[in-house]
C-alpha atoms as a PDB file:
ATOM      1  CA  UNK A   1      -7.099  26.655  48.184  1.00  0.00           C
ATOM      2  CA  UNK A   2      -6.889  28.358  51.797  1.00  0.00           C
ATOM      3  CA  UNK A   3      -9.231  30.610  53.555  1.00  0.00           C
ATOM      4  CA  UNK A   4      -9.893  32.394  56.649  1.00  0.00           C
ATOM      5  CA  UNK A   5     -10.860  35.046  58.448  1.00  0.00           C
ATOM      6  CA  UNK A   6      -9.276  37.168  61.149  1.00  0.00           C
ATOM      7  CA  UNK A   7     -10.911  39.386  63.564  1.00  0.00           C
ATOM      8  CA  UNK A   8      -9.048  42.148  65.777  1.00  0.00           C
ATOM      9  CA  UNK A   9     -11.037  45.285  67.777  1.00  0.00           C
ATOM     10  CA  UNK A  10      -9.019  48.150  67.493  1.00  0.00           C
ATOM     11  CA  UNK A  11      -8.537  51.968  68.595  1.00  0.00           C
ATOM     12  CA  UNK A  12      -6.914  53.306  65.299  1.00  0.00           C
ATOM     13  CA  UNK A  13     -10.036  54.538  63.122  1.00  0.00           C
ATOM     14  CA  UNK A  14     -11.070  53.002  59.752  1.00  0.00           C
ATOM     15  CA  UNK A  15      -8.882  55.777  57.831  1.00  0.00           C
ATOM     16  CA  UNK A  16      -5.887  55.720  60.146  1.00  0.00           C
ATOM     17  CA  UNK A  17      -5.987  51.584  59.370  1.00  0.00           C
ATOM     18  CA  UNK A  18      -6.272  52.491  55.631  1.00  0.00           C
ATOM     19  CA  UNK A  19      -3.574  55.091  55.828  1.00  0.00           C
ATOM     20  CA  UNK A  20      -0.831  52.429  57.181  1.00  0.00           C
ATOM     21  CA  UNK A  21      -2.046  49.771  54.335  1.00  0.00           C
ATOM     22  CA  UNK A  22      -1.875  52.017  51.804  1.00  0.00           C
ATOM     23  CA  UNK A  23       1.485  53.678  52.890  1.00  0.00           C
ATOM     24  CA  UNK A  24       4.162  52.207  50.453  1.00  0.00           C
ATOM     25  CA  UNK A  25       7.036  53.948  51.528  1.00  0.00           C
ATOM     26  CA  UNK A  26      10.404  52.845  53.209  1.00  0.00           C
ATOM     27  CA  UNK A  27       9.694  51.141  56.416  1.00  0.00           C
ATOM     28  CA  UNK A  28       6.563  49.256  55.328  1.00  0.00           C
ATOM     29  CA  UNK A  29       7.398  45.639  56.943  1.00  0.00           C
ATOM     30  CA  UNK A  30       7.182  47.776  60.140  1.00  0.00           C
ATOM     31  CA  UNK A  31       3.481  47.719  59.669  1.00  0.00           C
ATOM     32  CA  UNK A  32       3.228  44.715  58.063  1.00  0.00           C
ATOM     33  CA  UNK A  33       5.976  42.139  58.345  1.00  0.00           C
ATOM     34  CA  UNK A  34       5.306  39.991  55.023  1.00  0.00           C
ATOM     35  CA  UNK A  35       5.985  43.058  52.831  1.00  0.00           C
ATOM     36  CA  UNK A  36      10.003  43.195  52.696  1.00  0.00           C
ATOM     37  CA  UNK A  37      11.358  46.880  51.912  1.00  0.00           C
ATOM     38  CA  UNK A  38      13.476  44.814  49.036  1.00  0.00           C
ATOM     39  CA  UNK A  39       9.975  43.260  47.108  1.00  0.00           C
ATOM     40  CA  UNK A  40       8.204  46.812  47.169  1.00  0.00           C
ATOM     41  CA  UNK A  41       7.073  48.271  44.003  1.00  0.00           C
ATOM     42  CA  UNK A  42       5.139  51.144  43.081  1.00  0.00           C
ATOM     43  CA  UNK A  43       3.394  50.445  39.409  1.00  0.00           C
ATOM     44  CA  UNK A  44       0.794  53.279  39.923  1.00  0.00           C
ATOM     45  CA  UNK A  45      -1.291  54.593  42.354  1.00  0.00           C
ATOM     46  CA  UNK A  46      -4.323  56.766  42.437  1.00  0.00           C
ATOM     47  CA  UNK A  47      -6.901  58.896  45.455  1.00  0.00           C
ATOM     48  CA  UNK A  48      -8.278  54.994  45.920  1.00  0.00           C
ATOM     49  CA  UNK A  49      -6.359  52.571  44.329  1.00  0.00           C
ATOM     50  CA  UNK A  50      -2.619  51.065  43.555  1.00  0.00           C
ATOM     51  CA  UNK A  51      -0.823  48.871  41.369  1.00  0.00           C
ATOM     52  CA  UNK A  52       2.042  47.226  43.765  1.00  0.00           C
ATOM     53  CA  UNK A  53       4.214  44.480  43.953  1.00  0.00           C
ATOM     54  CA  UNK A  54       5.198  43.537  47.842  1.00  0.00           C
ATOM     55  CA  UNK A  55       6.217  40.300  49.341  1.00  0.00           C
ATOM     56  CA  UNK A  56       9.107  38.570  51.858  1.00  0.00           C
ATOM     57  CA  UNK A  57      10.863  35.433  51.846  1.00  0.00           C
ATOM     58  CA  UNK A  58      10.892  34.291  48.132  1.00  0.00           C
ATOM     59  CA  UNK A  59       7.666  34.755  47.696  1.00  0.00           C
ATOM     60  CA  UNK A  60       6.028  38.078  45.915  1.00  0.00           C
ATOM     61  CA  UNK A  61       2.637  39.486  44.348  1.00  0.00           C
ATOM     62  CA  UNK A  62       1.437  41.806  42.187  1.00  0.00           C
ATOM     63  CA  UNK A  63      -2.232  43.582  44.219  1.00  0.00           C
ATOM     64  CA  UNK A  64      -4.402  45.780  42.526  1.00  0.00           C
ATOM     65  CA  UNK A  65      -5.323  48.006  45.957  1.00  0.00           C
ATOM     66  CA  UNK A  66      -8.998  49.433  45.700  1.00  0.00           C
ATOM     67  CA  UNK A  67      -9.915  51.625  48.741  1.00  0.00           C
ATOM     68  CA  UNK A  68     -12.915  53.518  47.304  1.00  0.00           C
ATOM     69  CA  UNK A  69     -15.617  52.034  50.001  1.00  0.00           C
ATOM     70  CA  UNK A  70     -14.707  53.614  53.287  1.00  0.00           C
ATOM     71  CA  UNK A  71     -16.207  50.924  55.207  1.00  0.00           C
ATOM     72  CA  UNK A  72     -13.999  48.020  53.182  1.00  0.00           C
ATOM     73  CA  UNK A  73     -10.016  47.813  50.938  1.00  0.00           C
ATOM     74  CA  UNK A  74      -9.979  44.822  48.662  1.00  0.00           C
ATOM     75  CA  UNK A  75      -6.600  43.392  47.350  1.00  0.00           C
ATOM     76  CA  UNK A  76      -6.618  41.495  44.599  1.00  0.00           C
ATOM     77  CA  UNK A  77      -3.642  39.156  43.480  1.00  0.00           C
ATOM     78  CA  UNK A  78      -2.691  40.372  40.072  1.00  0.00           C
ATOM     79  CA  UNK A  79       0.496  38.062  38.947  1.00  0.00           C
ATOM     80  CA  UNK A  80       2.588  36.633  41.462  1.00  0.00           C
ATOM     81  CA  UNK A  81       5.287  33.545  42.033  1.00  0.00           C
ATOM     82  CA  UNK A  82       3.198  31.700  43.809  1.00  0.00           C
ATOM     83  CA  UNK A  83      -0.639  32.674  44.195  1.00  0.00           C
ATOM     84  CA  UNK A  84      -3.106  32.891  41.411  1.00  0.00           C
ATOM     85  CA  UNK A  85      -7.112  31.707  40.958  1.00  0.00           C
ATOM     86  CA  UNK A  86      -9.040  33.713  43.505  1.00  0.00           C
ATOM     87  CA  UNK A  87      -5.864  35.405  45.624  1.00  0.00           C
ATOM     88  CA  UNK A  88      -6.240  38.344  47.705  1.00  0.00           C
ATOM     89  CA  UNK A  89      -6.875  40.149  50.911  1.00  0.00           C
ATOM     90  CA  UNK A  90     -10.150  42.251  52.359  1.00  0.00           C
ATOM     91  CA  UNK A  91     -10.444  44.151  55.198  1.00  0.00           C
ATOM     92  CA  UNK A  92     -14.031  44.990  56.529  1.00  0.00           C
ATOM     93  CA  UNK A  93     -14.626  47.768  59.014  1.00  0.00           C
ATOM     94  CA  UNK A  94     -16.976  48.183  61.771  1.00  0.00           C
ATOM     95  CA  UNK A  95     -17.354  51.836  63.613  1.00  0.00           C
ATOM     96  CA  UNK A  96     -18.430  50.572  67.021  1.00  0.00           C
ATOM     97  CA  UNK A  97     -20.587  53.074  69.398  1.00  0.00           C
ATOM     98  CA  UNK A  98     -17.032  53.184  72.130  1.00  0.00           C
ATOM     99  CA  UNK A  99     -15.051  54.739  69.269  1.00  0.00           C
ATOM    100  CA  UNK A 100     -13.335  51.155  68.645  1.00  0.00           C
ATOM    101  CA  UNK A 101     -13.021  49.917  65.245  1.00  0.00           C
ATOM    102  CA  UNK A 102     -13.233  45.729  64.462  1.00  0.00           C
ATOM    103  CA  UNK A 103     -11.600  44.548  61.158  1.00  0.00           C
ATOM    104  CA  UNK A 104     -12.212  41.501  59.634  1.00  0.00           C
ATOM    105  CA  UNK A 105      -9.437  40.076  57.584  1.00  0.00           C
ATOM    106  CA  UNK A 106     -10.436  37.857  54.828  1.00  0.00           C
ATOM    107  CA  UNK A 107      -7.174  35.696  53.448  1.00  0.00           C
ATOM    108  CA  UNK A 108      -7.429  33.614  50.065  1.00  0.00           C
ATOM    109  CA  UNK A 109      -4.386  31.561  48.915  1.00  0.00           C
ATOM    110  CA  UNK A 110      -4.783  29.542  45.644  1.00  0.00           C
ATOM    111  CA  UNK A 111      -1.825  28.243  44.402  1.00  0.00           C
ATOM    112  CA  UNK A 112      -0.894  28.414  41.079  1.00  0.00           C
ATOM    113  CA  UNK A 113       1.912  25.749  40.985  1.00  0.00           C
ATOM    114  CA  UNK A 114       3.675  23.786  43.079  1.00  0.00           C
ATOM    115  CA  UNK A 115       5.079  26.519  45.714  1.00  0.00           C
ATOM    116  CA  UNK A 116       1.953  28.354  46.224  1.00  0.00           C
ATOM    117  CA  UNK A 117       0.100  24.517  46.912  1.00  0.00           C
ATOM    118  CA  UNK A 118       3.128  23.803  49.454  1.00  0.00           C
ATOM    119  CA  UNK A 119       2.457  26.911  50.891  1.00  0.00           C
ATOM    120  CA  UNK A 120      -1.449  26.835  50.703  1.00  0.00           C
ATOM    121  CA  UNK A 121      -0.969  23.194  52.466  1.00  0.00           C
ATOM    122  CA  UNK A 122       1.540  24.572  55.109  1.00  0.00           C
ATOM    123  CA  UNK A 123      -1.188  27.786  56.035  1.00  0.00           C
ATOM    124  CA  UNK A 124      -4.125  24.998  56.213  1.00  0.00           C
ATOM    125  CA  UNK A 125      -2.275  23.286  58.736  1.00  0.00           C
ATOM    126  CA  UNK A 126       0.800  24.679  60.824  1.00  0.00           C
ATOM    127  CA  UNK A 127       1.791  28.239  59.208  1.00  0.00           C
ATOM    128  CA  UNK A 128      -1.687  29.451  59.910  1.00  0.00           C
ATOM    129  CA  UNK A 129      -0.418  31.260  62.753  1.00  0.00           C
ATOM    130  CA  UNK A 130       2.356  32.611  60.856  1.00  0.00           C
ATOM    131  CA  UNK A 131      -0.544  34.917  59.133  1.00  0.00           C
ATOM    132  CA  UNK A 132      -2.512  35.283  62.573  1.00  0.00           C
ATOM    133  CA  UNK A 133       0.370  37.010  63.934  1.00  0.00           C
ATOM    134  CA  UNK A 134       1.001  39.550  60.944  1.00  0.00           C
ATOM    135  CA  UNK A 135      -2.175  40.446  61.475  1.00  0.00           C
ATOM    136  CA  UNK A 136      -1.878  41.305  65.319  1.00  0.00           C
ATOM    137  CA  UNK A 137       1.107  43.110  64.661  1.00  0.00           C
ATOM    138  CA  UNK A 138      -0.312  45.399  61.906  1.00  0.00           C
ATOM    139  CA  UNK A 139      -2.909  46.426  64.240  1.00  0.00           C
ATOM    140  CA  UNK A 140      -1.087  46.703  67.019  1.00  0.00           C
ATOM    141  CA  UNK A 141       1.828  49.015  65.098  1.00  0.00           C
ATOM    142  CA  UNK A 142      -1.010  51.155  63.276  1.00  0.00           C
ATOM    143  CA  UNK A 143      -2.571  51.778  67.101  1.00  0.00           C
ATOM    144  CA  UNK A 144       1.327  52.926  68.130  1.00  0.00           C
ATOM    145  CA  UNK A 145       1.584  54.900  65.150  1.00  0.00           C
ATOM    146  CA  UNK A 146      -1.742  56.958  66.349  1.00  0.00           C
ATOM    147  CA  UNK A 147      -2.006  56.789  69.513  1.00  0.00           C
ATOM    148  CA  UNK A 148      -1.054  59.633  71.461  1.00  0.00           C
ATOM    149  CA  UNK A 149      -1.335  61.079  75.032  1.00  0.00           C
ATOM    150  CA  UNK A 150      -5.129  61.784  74.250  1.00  0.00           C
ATOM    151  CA  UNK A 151      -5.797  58.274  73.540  1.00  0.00           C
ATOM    152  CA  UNK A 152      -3.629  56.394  75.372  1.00  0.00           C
ATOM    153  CA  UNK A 153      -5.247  56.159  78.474  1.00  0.00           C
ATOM    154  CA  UNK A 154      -8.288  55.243  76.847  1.00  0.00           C
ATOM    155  CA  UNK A 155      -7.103  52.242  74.811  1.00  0.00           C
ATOM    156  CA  UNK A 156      -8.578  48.986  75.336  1.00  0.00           C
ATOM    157  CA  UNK A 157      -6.151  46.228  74.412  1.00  0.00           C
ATOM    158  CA  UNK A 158      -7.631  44.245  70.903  1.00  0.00           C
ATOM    159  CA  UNK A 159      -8.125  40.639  71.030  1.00  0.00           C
ATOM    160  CA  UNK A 160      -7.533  39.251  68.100  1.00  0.00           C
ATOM    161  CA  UNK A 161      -9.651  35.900  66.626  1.00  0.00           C
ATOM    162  CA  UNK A 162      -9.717  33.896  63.969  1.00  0.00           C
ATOM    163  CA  UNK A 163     -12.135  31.927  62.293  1.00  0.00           C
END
């Protein structure tokens, strides 16, 4: 089994970070890169939570999205190809005094045969980055898809860490 945690400070709000995870439309892997257009599924979808299959490169899963808490959205591996056990995603946020927001991004991969162990192995090791980066780049494309001239100016570039 893998785990970790990411950490990014951001300027897009808590609702404006839940908007672009919970936006299944067309386009998607422009906000986040391991969900491939061609994988995306719809099963259902409520006010605060979705049935949906997404995934990239071979590899797919089936999350049950629950968004109900403002303050957290917890993905929880369903069926997939390659992940089973304990799967999923959360994302914690923090309202910070400046207006910022900080995420924490909680990853589990169980595998569930041989190609989610291989890949469970791989994240534990070298692809670790591989997720690192996804997560930057969701951030950073959900701050360009609100940021406007009343924000710009005061945007503070998010370091991202992991742990």
């Amino acid at each position: 089994m893998f785990r970790t945690t990411f950490h990014a400070n951001t300027t897009a709000t808590p609702e404006q970070y839940v908007a672009g995870l919970t936006d299944f439309g067309p386009g998607r892997a422009e906000l986040f890169g391991n969900s491939a257009d061609s994988y995306l599924k719809v099963h259902s979808m409520g006010a605060t939570e979705a049935d949906v299959t997404e995934g990239s490169g071979g590899v797919w899963e089936r999350l049950h999205y629950d968004w109900s808490d403002p303050n957290r959205v917890v993905l929880t591996t369903t069926d997939s190809n390659a992940w089973g056990g304990r799967s999923g995603h959360t994302y914690s946020f923090t309202r910070n005094s400046d207006g910022t927001t900080d995420i924490d991004y909680d990853v589990v991969r169980e595998g569930k045969n041989l190609k989610g162990r291989f890949f469970a192995l791989l994240f534990k090791t070298v692809a670790r980055s591989k997720l690192e980066k996804a997560f930057t780049g969701s951030v950073k494309a959900i701050e360009a898809r609100n940021d406007g001239p009343a924000t710009a100016d005061a945007r503070t570039p998010g370091a991202v860490t992991a742990s």
